[in-house]
C-alpha atoms as a PDB file:
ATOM      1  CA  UNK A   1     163.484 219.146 164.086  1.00  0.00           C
ATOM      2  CA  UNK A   2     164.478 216.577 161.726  1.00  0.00           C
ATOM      3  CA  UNK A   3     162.382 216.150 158.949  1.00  0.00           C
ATOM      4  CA  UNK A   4     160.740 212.406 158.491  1.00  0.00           C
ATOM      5  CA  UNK A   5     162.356 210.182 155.646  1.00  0.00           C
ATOM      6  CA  UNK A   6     158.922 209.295 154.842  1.00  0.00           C
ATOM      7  CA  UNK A   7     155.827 210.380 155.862  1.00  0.00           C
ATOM      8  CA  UNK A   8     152.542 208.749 155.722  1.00  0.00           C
ATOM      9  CA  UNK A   9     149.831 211.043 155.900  1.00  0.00           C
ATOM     10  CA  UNK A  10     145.455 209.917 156.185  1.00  0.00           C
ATOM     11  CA  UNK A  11     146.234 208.001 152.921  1.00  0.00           C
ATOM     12  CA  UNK A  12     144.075 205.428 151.817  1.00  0.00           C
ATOM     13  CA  UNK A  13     143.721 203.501 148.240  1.00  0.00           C
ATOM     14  CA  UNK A  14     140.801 202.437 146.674  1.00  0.00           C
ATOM     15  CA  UNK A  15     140.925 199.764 143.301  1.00  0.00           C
ATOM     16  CA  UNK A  16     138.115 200.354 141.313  1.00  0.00           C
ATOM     17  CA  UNK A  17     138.080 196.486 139.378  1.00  0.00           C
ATOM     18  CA  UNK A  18     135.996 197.143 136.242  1.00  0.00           C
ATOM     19  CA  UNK A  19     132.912 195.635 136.752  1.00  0.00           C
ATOM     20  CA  UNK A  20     133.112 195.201 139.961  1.00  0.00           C
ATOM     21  CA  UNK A  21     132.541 196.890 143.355  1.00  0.00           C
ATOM     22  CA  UNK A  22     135.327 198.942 144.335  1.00  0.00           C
ATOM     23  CA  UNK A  23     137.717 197.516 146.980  1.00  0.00           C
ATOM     24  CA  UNK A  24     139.494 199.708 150.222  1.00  0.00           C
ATOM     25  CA  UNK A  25     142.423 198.216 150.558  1.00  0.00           C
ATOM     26  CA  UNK A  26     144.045 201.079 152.620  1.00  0.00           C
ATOM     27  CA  UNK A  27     141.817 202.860 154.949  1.00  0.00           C
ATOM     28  CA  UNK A  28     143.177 206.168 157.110  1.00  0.00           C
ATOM     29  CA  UNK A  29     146.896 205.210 157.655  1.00  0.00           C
ATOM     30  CA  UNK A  30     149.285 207.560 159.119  1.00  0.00           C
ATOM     31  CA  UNK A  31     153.075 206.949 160.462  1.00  0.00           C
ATOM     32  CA  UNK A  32     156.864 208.171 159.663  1.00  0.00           C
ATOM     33  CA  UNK A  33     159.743 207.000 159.290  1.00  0.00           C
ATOM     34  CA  UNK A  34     162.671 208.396 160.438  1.00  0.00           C
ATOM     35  CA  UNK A  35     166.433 208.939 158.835  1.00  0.00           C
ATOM     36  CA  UNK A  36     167.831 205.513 158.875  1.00  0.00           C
ATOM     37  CA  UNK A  37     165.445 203.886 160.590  1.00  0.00           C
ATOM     38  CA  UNK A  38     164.409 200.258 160.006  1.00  0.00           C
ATOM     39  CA  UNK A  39     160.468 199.825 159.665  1.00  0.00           C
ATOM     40  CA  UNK A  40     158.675 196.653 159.006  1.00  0.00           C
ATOM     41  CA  UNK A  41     155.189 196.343 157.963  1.00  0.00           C
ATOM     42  CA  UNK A  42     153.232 193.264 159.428  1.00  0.00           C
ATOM     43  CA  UNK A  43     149.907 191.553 159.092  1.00  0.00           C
ATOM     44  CA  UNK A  44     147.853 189.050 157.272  1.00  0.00           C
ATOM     45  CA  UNK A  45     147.579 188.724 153.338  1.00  0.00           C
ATOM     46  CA  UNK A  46     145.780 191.371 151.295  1.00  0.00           C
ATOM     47  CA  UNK A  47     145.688 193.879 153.641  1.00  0.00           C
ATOM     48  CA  UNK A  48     147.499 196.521 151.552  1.00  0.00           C
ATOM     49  CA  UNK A  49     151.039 196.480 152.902  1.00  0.00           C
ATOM     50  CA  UNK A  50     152.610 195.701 149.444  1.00  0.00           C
ATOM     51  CA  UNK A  51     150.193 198.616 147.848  1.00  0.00           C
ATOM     52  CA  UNK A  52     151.278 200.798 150.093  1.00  0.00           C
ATOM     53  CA  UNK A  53     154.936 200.518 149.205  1.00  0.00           C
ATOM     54  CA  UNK A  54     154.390 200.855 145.553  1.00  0.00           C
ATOM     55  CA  UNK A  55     152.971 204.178 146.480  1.00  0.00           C
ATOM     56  CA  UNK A  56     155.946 205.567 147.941  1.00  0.00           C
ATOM     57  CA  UNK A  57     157.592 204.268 145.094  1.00  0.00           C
ATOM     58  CA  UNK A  58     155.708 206.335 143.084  1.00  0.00           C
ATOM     59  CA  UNK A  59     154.325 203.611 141.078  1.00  0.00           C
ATOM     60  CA  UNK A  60     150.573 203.686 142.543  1.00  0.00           C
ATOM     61  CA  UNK A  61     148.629 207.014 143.287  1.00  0.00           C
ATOM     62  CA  UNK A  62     147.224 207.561 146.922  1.00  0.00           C
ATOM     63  CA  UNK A  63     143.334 208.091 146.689  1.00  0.00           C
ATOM     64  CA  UNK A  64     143.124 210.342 149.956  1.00  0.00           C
ATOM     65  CA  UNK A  65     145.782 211.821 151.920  1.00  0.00           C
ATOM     66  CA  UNK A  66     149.462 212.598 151.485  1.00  0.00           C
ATOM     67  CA  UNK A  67     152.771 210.740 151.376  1.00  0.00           C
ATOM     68  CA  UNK A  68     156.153 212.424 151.410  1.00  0.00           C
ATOM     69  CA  UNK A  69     159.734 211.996 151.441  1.00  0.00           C
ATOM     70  CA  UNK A  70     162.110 214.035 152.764  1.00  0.00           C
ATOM     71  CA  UNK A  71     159.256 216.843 153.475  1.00  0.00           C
ATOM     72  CA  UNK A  72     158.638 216.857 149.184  1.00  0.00           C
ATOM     73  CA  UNK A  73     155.429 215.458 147.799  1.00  0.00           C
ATOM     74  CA  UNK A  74     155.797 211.872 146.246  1.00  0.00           C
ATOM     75  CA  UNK A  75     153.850 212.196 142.816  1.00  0.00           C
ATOM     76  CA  UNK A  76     156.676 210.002 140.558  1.00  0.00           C
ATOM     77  CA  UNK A  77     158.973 207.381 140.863  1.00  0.00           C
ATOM     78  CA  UNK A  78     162.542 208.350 142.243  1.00  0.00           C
ATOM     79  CA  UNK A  79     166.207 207.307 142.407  1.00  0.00           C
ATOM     80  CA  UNK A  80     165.749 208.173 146.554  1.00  0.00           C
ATOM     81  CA  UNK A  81     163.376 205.004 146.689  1.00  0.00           C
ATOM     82  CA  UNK A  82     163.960 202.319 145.711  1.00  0.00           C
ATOM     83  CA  UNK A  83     162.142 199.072 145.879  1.00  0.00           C
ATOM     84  CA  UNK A  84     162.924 195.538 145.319  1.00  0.00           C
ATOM     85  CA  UNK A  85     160.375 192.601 144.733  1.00  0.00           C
ATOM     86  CA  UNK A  86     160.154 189.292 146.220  1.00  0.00           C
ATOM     87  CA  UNK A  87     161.482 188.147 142.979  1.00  0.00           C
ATOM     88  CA  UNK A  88     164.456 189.335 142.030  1.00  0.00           C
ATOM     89  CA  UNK A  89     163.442 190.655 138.660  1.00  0.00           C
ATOM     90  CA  UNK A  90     167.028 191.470 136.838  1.00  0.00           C
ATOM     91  CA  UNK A  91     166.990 191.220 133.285  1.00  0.00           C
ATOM     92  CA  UNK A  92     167.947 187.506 132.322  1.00  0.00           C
ATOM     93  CA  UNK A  93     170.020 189.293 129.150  1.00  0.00           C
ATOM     94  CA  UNK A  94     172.874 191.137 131.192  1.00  0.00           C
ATOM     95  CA  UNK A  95     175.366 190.209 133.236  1.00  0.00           C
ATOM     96  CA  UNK A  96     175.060 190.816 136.656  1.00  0.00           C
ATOM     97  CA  UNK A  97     177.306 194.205 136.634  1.00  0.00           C
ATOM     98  CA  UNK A  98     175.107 195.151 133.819  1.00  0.00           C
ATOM     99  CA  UNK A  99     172.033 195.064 135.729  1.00  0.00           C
ATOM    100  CA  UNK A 100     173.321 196.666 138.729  1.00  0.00           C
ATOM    101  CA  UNK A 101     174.590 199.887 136.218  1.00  0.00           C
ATOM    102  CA  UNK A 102     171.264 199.705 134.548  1.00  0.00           C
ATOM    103  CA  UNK A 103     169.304 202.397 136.478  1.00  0.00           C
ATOM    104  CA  UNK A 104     172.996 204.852 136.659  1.00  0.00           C
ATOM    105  CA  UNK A 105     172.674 204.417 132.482  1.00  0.00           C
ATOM    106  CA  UNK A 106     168.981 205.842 132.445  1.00  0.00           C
ATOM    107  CA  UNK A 107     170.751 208.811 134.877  1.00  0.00           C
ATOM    108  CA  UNK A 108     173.008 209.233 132.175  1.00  0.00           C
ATOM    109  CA  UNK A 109     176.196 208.474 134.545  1.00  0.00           C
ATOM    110  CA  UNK A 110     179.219 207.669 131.916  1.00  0.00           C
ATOM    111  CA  UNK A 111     180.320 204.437 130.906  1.00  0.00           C
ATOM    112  CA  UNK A 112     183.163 204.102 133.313  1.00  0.00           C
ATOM    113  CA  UNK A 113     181.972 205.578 136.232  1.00  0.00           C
ATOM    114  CA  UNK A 114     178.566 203.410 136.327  1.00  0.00           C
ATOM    115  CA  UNK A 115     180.871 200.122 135.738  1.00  0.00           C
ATOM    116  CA  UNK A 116     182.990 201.453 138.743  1.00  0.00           C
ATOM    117  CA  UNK A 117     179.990 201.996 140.700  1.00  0.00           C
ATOM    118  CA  UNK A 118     178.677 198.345 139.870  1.00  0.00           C
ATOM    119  CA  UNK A 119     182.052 196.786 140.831  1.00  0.00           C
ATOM    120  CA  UNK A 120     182.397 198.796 144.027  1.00  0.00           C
ATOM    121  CA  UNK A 121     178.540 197.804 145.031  1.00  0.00           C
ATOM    122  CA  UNK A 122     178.769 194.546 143.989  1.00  0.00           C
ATOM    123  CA  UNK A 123     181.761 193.571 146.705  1.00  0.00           C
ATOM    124  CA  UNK A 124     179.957 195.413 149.321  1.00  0.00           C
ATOM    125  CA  UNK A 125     177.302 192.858 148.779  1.00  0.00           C
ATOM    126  CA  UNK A 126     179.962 190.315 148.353  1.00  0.00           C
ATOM    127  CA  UNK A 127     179.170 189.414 144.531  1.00  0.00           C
ATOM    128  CA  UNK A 128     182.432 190.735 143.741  1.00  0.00           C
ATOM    129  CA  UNK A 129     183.645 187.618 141.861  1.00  0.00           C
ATOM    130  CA  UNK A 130     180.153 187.579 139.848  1.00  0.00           C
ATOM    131  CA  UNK A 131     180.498 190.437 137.387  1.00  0.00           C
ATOM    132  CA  UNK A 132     179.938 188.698 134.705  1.00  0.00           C
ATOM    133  CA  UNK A 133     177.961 185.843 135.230  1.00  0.00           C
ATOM    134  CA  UNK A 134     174.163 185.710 134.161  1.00  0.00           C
ATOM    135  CA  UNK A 135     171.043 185.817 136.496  1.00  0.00           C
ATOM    136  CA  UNK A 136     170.264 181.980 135.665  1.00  0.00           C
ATOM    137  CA  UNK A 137     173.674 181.359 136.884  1.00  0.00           C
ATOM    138  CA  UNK A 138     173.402 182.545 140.657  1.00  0.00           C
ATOM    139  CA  UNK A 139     171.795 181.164 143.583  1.00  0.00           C
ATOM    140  CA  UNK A 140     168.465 182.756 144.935  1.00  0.00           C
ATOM    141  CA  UNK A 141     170.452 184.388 147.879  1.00  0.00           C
ATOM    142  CA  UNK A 142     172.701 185.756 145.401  1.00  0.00           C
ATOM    143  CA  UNK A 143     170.297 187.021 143.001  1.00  0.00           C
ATOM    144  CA  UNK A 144     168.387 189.029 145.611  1.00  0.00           C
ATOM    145  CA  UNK A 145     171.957 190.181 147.003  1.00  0.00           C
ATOM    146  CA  UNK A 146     172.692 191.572 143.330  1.00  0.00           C
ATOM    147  CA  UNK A 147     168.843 192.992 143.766  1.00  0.00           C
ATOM    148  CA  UNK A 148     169.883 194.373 146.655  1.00  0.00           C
ATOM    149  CA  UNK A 149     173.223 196.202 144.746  1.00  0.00           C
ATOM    150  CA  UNK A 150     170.979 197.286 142.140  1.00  0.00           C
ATOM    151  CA  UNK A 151     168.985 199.514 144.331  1.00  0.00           C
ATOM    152  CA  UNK A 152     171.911 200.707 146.823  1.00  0.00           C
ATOM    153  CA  UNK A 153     173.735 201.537 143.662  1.00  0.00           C
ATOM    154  CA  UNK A 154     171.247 204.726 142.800  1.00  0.00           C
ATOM    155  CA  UNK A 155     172.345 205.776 146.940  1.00  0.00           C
ATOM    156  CA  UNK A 156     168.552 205.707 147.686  1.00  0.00           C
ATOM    157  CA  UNK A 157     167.548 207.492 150.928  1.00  0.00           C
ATOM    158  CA  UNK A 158     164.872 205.166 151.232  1.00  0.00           C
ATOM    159  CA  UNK A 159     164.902 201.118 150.495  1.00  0.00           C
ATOM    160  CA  UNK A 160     161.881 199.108 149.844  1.00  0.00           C
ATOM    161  CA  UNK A 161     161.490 195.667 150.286  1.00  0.00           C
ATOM    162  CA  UNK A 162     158.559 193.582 149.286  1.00  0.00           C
ATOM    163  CA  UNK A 163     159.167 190.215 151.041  1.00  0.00           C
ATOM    164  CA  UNK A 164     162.215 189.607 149.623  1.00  0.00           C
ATOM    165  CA  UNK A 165     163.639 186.261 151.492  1.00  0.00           C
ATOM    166  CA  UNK A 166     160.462 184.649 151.115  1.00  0.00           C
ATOM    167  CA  UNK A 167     161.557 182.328 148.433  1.00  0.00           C
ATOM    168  CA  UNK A 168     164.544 181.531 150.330  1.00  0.00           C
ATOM    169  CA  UNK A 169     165.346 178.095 152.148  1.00  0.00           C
ATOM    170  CA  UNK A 170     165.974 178.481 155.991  1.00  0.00           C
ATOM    171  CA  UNK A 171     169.286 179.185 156.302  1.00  0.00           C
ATOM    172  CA  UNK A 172     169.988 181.007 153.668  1.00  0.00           C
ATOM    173  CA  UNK A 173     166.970 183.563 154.447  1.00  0.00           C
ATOM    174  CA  UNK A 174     168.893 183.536 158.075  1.00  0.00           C
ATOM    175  CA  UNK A 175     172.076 184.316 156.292  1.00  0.00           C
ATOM    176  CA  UNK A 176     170.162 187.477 154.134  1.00  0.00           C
ATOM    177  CA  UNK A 177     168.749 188.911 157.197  1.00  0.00           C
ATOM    178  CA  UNK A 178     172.124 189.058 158.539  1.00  0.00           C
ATOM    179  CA  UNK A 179     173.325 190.588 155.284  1.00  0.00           C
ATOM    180  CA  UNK A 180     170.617 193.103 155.266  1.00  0.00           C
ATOM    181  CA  UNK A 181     171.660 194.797 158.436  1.00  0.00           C
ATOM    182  CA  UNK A 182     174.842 194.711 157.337  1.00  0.00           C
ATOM    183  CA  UNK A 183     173.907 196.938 154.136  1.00  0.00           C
ATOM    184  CA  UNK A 184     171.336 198.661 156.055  1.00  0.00           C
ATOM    185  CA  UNK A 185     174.159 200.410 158.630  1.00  0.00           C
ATOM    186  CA  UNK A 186     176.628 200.861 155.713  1.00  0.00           C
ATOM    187  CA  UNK A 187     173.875 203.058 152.979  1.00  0.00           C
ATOM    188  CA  UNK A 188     172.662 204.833 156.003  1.00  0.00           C
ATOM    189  CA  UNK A 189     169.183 204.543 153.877  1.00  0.00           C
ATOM    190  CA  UNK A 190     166.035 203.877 155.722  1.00  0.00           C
ATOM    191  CA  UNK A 191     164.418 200.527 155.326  1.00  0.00           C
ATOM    192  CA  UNK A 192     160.723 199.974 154.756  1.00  0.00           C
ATOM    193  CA  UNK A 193     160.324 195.855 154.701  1.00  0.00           C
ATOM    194  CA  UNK A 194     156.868 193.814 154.186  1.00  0.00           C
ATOM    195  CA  UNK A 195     156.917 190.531 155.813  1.00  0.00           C
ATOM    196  CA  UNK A 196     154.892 187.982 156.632  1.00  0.00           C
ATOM    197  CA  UNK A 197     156.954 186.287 159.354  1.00  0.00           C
ATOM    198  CA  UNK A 198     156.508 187.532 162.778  1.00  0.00           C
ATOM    199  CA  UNK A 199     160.565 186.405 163.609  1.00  0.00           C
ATOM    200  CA  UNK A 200     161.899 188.522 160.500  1.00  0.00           C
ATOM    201  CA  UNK A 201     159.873 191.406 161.797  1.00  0.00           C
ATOM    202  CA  UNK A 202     160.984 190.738 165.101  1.00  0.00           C
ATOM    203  CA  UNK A 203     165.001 190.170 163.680  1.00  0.00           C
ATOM    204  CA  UNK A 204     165.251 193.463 161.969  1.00  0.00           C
ATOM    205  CA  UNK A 205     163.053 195.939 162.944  1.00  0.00           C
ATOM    206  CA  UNK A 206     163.543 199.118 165.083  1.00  0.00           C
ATOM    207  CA  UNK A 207     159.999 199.298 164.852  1.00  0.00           C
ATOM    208  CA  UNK A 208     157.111 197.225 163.694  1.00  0.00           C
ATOM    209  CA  UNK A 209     153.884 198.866 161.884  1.00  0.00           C
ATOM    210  CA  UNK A 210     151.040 196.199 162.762  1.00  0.00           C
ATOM    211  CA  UNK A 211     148.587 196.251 160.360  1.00  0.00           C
ATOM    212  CA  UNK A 212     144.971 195.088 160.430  1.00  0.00           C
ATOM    213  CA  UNK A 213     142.964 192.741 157.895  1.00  0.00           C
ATOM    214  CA  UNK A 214     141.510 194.719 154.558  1.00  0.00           C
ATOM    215  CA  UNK A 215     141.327 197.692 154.921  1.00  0.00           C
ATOM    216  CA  UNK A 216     144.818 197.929 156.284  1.00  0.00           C
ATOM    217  CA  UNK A 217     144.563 200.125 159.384  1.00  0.00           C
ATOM    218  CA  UNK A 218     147.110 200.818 161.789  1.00  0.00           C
ATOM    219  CA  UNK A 219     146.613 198.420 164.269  1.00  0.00           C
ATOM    220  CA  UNK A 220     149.797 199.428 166.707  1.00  0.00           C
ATOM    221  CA  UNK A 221     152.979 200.651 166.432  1.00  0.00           C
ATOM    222  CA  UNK A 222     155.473 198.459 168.422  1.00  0.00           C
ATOM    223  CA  UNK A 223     159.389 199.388 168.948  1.00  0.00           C
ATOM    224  CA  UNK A 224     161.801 196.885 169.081  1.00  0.00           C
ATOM    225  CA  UNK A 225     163.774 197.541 172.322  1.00  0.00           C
ATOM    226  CA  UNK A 226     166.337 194.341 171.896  1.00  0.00           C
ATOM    227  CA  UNK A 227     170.125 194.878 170.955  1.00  0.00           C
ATOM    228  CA  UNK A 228     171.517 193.748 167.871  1.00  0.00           C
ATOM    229  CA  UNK A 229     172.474 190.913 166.572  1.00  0.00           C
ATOM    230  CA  UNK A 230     169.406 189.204 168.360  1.00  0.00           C
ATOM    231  CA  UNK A 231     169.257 186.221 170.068  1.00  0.00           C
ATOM    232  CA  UNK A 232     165.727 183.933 169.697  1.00  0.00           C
ATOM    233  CA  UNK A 233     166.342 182.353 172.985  1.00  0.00           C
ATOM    234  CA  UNK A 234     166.591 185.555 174.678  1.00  0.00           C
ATOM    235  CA  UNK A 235     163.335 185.419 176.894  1.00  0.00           C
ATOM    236  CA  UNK A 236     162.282 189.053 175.676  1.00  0.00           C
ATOM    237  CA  UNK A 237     162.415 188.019 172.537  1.00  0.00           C
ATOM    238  CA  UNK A 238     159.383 185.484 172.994  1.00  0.00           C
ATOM    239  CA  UNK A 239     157.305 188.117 174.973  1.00  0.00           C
ATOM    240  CA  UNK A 240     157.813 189.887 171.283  1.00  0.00           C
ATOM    241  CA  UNK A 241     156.817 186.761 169.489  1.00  0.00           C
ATOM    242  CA  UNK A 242     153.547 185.935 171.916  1.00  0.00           C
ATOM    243  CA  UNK A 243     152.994 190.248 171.379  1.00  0.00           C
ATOM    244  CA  UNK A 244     152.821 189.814 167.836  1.00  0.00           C
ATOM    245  CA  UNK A 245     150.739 186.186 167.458  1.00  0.00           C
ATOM    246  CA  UNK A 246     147.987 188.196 169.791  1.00  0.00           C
ATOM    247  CA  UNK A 247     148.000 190.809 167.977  1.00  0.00           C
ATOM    248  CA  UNK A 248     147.627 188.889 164.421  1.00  0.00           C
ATOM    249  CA  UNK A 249     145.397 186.430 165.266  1.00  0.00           C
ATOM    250  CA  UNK A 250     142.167 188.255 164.943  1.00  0.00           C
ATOM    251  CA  UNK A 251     143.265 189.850 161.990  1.00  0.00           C
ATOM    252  CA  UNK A 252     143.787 186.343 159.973  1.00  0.00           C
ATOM    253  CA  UNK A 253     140.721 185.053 161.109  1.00  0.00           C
ATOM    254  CA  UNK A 254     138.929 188.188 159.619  1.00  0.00           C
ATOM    255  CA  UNK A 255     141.148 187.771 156.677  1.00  0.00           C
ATOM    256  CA  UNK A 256     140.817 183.822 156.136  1.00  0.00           C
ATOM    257  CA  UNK A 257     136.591 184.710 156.765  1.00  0.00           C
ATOM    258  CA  UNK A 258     136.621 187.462 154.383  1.00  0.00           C
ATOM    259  CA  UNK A 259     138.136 185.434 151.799  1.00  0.00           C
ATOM    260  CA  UNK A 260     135.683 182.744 152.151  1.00  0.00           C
ATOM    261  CA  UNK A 261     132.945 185.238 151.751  1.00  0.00           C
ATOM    262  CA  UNK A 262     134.445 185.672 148.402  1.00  0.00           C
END
């Protein structure tokens, strides 16, 4: 049987705000992901999806239950997951190959070999010609893209994303879906992806993890069962769209009345 790329395992997370009551923000969540498989995470604001992410990134502790990847504990961060924020977040100082070669230079890969691995990562995300141009100097499509070649560049088994085309216009989020898929089936990696946007979720997933209002539950689990590239006037793809909105709509309204409580 073929172990899970990441498992989620009865984990929940608790903040502890000083002076202040402490918060669930993850309550009793279990579900895997499989080798290559494309997962989204959906529901309403502060409901834990982005918390749960830094976890199996290794940046946030779990306060019950278990998370691994690959069958092995997650207890630090790891070159097998990576994650990438909604902002870009490369370092305004280095040129783009720079950036990409940053996390091979904390590895210790040599000189040579990490710019060869920038260059060759770079064109697959088609920032070939942009070597050595500065952050401030590319588009916000292009900046995630060279995001995006950071983290393939460490081969991670499993990718991250924290809603990383929300910034975008329109068209070019279109445009970095499309790109995503593309990078997705070339790495092989699995994909874990937070969105907001029921039609992203929809777009890209093989499955989508619905998740309640705080504390994030899992609501349901629902696979994808469209071929790719999909089509938004394809009729099933509305029955997918009217799915989601029902299943949603209770959850913001607990979320929009919970805030107002605060």
């Amino acid at each position: 049987m073929t172990r899970a790329a990441v498992s989620v395992q009865n984990v929940s997370k608790r903040w502890t705000p000083e002076g202040r009551a402490p918060v669930l923000a993850l309550d009793d969540l279990s579900f895997d992901v499989a080798p290559g498989e494309f997962v989204v995470l959906l529901g309403p604001s502060g409901c834990g999806k982005s918390s749960l992410l830094y976890m199996i990134a290794g940046l946030e502790e779990v306060s019950e239950g278990r998370l691994l990847c690959d069958g092995e504990a997650i207890v630090e961060p790891s070159a097998e997951r990576g994650l990438i924020f909604q902002e870009a977040s490369l370092f305004p100082w280095l040129t783009i190959a720079d950036n990409v070669a940053f996390g091979l230079s904390i590895q210790h890969v040599l000189p040579e070999r990490r710019r060869e691995i920038a260059v060759e990562t770079l064109r697959r995300v088609g920032l070939g010609d942009m070597l050595d141009k500065k952050p401030d100097e590319l588009s916000g499509g292009m900046r995630q893209r060279a995001a995006c070649a950071r983290a393939l560049a460490m081969r991670p088994k499993v990718l991250m994303m924290d809603e990383p085309f929300a910034a975008l216009d329109v068209q070019t989020r279109a445009r970095m879906q499309d790109f995503l898929l593309q990078i997705w089936r070339d790495s092989g990696a699995s994909i874990l992806l937070v969105t907001h946007s029921i039609d992203e979720a929809i777009s890209l997933a093989d499955r989508v993890v619905v998740f309640t209002a705080r504390p994030g539950r899992v609501k349901t689990i629902v696979p994808i069962e469209l071929p790719r590239p999909r089509q938004s006037r394809d009729p099933r793809y509305h029955a997918y769209r009217d799915q989601f909105a029902d299943l949603l709509a209770d959850e913001v309204d607990r979320a929009f009345a919970e805030q107002e409580v605060v």
